[in-house]
Protein backbone atom coordinates (compact mmCIF):
# COMPACT_ATOMS: atom_id res chain seq x y z
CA UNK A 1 14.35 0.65 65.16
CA UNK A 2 13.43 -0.17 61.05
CA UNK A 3 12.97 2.45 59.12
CA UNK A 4 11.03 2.17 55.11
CA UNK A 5 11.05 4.78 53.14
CA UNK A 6 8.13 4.69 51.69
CA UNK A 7 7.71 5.84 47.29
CA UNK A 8 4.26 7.12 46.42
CA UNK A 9 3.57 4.43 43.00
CA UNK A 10 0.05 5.79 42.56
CA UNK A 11 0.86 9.36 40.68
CA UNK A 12 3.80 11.72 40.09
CA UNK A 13 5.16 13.25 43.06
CA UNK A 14 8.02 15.91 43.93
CA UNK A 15 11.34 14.48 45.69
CA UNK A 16 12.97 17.71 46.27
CA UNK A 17 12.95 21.49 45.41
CA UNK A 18 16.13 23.90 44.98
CA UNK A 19 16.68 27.33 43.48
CA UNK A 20 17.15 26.28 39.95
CA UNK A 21 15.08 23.04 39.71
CA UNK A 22 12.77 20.15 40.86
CA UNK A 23 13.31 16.77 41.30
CA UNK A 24 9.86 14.91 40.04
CA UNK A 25 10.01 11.01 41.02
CA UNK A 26 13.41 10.75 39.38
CA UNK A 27 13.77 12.98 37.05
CA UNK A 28 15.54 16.62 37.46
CA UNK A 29 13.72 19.81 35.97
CA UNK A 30 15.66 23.03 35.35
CA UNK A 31 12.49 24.67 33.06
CA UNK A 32 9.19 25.36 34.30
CA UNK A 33 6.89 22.80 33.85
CA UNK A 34 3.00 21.71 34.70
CA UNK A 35 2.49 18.54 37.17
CA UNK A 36 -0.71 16.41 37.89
CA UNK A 37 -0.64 13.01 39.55
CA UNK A 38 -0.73 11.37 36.24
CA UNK A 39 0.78 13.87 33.53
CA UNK A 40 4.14 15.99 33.70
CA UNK A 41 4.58 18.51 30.97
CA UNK A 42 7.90 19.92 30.28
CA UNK A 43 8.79 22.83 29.17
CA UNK A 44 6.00 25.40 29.97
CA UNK A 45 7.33 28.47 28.61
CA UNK A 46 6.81 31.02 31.33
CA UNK A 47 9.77 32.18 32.97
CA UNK A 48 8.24 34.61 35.21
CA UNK A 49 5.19 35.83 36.96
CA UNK A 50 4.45 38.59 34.47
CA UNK A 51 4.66 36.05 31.19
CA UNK A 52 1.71 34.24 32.71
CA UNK A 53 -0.95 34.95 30.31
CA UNK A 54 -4.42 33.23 28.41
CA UNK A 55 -1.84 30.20 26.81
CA UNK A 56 -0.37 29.69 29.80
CA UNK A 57 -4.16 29.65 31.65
CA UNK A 58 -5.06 27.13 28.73
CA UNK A 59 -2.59 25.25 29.27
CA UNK A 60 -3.41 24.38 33.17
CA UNK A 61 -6.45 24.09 32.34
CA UNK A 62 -5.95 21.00 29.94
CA UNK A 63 -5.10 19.30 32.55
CA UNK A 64 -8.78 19.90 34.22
CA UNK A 65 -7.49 20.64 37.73
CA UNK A 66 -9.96 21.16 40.78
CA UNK A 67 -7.25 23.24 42.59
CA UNK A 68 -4.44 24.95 40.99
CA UNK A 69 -1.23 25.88 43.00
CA UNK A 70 1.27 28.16 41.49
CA UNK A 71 5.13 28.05 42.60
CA UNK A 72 6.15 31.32 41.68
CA UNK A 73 10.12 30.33 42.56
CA UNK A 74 12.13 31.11 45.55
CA UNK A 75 10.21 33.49 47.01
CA UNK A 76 6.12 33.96 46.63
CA UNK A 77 4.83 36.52 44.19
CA UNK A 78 1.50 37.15 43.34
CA UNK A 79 0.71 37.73 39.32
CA UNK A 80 -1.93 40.35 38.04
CA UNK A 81 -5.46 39.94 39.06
CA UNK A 82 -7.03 38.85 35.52
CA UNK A 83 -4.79 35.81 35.37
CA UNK A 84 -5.99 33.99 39.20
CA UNK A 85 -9.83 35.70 38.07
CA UNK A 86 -9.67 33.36 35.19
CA UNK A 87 -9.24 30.19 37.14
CA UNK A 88 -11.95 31.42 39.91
CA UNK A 89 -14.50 32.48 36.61
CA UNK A 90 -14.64 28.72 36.64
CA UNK A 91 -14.54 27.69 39.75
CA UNK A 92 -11.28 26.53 40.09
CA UNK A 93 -9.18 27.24 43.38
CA UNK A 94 -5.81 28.86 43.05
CA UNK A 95 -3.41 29.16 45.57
CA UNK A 96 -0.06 31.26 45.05
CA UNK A 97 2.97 29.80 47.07
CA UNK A 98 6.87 29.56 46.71
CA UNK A 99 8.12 26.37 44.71
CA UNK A 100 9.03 24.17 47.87
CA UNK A 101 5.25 25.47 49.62
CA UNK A 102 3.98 24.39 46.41
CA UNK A 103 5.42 21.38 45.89
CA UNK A 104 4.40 19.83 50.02
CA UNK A 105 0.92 21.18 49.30
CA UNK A 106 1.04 19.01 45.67
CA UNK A 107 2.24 15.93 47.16
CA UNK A 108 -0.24 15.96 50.31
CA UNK A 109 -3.13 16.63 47.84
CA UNK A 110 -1.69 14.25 45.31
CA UNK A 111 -1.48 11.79 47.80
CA UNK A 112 -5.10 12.13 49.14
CA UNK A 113 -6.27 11.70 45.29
CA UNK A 114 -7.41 15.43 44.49
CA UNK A 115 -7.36 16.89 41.15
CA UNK A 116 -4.32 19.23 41.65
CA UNK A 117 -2.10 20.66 39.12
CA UNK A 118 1.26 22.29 40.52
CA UNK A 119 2.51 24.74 37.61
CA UNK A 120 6.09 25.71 38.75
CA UNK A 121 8.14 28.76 37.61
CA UNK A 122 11.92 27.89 37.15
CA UNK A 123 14.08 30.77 36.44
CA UNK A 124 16.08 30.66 32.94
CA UNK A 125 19.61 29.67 32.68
């Protein structure tokens, strides 16, 4: 039997999630960052659920996502009601999900050409 491995060339995609970073195409993370099929941005300076606040809201929403999935980390956790009400004001899905959730659900919605943007949290140090 032949196997192919087969590279999504259309849009960014996630090759593989651990504790401390993210793999995206070929290039290793280790700080939290904001992903869309066509733009990665580095550096998004929120470390933890409870820094998420109005800048970083702005800052997903430059990216003018239909569906917004949040990787909280290791483990899901769910930030304070204002910050998912200001997505939904506009009639934006968010979904809340663990960094590896988050980054199958990206890829399968990347894939089928949605306007997703993953924002993952990546722990300092």
């Amino acid at each position: 039997m032949e196997l192919t491995r087969d590279f999504p060339g259309e849009y960014l995609h996630v090759r593989r999630v651990g504790a401390r970073s993210i793999t995206v195409v070929e290039r290793e993370l280790t700080r939290s960052f904001l992903l869309s099929p066509a733009t990665l941005v580095e550096d998004w300076p929120v470390t933890t659920v409870q820094a998420l606040d109005a800048a970083a809201v702005d800052a997903i929403l430059a990216l003018q996502p239909e569906l917004v999935l949040l990787g909280t980390g290791v483990r899901q956790i769910f930030p304070e009601g204002a910050f998912l009400a200001a997505f939904l004001r506009r009639g934006i899905g968010i979904e809340v999900m663990d960094n590896a959730a988050a980054a199958r659900t990206y890829d399968l919605l990347a894939g089928e050409g949605r306007r997703v943007v993953a924002a993952f949290i990546l722990p300092e140090g």
